[in-house]
C-alpha atoms as a PDB file:
ATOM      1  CA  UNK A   1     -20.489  26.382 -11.333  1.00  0.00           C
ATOM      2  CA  UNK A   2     -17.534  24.797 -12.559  1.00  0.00           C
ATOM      3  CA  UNK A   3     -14.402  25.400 -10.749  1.00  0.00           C
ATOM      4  CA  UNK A   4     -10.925  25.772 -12.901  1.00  0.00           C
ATOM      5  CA  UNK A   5      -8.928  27.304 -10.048  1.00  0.00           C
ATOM      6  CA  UNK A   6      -5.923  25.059  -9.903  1.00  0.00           C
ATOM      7  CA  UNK A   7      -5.963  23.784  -6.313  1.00  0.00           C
ATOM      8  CA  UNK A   8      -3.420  21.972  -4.917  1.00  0.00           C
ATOM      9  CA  UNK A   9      -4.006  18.113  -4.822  1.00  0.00           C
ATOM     10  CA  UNK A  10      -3.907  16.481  -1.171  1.00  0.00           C
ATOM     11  CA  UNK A  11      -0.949  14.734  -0.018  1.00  0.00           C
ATOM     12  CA  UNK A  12      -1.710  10.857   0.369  1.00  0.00           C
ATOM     13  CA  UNK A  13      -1.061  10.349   4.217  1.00  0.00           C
ATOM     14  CA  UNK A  14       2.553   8.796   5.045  1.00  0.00           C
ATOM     15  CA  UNK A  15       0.806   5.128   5.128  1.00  0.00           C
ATOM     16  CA  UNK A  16      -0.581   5.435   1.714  1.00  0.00           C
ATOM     17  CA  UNK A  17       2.500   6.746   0.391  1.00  0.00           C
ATOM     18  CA  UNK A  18       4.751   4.085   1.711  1.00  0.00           C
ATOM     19  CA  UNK A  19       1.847   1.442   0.551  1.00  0.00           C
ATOM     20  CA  UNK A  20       2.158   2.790  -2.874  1.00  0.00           C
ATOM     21  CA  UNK A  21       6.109   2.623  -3.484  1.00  0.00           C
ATOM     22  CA  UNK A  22       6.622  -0.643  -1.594  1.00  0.00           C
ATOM     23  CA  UNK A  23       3.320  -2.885  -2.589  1.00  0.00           C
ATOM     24  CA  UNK A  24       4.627  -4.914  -5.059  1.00  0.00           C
ATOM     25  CA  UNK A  25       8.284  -5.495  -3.342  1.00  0.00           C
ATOM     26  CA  UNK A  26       7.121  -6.647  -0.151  1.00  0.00           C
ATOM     27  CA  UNK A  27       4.237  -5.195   1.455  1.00  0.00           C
ATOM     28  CA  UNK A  28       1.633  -7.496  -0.811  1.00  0.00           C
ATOM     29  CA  UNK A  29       3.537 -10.841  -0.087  1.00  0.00           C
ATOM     30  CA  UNK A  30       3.027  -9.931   3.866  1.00  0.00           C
ATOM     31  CA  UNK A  31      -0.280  -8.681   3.867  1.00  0.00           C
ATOM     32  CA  UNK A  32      -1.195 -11.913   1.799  1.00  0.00           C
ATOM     33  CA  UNK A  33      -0.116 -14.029   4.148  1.00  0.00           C
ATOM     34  CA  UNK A  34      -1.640 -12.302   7.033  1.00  0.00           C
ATOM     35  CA  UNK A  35      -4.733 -12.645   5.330  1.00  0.00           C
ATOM     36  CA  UNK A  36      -3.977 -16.257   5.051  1.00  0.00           C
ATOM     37  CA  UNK A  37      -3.798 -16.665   8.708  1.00  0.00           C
ATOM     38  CA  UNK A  38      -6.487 -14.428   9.450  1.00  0.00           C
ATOM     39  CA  UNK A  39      -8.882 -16.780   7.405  1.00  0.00           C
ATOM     40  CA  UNK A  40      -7.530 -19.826   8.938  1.00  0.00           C
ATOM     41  CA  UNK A  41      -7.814 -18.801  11.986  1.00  0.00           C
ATOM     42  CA  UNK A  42     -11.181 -17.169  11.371  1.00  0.00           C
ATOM     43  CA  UNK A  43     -12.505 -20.712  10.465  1.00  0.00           C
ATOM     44  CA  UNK A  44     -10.560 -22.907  12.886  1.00  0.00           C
ATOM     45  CA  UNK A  45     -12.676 -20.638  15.504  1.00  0.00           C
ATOM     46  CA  UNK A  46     -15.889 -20.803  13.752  1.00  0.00           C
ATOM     47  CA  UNK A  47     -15.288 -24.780  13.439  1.00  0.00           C
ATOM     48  CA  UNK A  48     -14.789 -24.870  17.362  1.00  0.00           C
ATOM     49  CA  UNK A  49     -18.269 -23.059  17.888  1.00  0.00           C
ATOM     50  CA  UNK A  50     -19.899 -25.362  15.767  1.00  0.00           C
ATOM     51  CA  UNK A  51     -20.963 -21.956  13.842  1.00  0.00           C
ATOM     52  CA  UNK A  52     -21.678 -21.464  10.301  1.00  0.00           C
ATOM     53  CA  UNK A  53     -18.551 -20.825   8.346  1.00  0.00           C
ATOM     54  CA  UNK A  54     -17.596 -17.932   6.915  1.00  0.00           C
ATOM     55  CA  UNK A  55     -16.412 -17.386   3.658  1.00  0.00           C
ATOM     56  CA  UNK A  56     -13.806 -15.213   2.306  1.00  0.00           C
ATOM     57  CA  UNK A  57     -12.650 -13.623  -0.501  1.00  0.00           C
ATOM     58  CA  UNK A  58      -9.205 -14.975  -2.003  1.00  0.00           C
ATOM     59  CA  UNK A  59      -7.711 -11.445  -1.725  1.00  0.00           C
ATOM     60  CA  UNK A  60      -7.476  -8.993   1.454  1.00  0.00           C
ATOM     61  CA  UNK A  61     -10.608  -6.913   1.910  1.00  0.00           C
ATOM     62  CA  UNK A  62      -9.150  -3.177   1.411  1.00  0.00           C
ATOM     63  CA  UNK A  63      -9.769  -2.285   5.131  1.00  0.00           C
ATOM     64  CA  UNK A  64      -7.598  -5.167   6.610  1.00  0.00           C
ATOM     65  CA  UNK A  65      -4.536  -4.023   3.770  1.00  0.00           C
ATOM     66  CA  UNK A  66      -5.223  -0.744   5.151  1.00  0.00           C
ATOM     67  CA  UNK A  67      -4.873  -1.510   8.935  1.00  0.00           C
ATOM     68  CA  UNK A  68      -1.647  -4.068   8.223  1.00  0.00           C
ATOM     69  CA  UNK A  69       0.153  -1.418   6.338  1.00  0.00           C
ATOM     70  CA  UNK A  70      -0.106   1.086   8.847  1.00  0.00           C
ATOM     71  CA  UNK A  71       1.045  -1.482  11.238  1.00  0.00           C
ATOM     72  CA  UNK A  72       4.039  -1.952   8.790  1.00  0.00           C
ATOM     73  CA  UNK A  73       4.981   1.459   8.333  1.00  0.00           C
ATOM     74  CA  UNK A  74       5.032   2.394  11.954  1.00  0.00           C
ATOM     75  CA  UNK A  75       7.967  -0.004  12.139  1.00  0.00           C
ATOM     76  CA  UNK A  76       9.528   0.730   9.598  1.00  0.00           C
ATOM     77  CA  UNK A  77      13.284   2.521   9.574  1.00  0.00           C
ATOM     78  CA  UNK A  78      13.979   6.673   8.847  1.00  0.00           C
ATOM     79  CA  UNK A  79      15.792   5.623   5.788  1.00  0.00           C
ATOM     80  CA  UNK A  80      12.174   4.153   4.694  1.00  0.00           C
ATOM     81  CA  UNK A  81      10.550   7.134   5.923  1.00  0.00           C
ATOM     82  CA  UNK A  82      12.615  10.138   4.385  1.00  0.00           C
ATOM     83  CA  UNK A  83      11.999   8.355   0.703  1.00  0.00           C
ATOM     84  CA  UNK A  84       7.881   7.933   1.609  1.00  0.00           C
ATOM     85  CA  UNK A  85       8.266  11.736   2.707  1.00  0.00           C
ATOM     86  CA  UNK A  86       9.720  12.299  -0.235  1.00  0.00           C
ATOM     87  CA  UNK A  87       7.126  10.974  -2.078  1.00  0.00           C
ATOM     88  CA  UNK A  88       4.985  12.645  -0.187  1.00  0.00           C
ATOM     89  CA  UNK A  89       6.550  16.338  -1.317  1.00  0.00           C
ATOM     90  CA  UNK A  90       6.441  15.892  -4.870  1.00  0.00           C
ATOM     91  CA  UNK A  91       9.604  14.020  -6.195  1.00  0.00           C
ATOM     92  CA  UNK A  92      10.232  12.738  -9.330  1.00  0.00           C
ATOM     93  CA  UNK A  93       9.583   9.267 -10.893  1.00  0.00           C
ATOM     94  CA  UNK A  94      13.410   9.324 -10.950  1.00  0.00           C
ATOM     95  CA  UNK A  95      13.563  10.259  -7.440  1.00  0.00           C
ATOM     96  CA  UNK A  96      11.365   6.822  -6.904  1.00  0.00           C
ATOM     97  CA  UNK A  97      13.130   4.610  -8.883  1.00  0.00           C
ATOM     98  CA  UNK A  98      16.262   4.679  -6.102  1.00  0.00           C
ATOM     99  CA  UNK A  99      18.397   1.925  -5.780  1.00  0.00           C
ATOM    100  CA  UNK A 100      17.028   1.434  -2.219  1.00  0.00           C
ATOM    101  CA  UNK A 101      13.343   1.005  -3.615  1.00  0.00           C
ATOM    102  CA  UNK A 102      12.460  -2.062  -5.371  1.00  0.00           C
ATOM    103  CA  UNK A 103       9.731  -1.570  -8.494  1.00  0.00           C
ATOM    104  CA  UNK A 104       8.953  -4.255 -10.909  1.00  0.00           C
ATOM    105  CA  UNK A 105       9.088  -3.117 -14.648  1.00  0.00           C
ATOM    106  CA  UNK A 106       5.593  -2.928 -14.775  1.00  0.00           C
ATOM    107  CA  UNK A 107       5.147  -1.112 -11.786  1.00  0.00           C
ATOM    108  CA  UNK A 108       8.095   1.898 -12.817  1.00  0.00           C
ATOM    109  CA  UNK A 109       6.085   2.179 -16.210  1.00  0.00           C
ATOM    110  CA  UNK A 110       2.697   2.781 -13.943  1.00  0.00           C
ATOM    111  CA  UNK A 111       4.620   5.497 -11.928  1.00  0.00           C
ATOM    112  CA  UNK A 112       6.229   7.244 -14.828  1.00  0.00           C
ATOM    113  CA  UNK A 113       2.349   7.263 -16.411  1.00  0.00           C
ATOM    114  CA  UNK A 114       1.303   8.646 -13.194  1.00  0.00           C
ATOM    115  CA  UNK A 115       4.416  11.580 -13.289  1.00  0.00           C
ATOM    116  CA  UNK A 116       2.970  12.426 -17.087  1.00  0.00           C
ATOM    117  CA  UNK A 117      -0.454  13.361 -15.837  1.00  0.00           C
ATOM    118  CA  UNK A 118       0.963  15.474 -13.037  1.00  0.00           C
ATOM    119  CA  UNK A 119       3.465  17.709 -15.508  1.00  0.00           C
END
């Protein structure tokens, strides 16, 4: 049976939230470039075992973005933290678009997309 009740959608958790305003400002540069050194060092060891050597995608594999934005976010400051809670409750795309959170062009025109769908 189909189900048309209109359910509340789930919050994304803090992480997520503060993954999807800040990606493209800063959090994709540093998770690159732990990636980076995670491969290196992945195949400097492998090298050293005389082991077969791995191979890697270009990008960071979803679960290792996951686990070094986490690891981001729980340092992060309150001010950070009260505008990914605020995310988190529903604000506006005008509400994101803050002169304390960076967004490419591209990225804003994703987010006000995303706000259409929601109204």
């Amino acid at each position: 049976m189909l189900d048309l009740s209109a359910k509340q959608p789930k919050k994304h958790q803090d992480w997520q939230a503060y993954s999807h305003l800040y990606w493209n400002g800063k959090l994709k540069q540093e998770v690159q470039g732990e990636w980076d050194a995670h491969k290196k060092t992945m195949l400097e060891k492998a090298a050293t075992e005389n082991a077969k050597l791995p191979t890697f995608p270009d990008g960071a594999p979803l679960s290792f973005r996951n686990k070094v934005v986490q690891r981001l976010f729980a340092t992060e400051s309150p001010k950070v933290r009260d505008e990914v809670e605020k995310f988190r409750n529903g604000s506006t795309v005008a509400d994101k678009l803050d002169k304390d959170v960076t967004m490419d062009e591209e990225e804003a025109e994703r987010a006000a997309k995303a706000q259409q769908y929601h109204e």
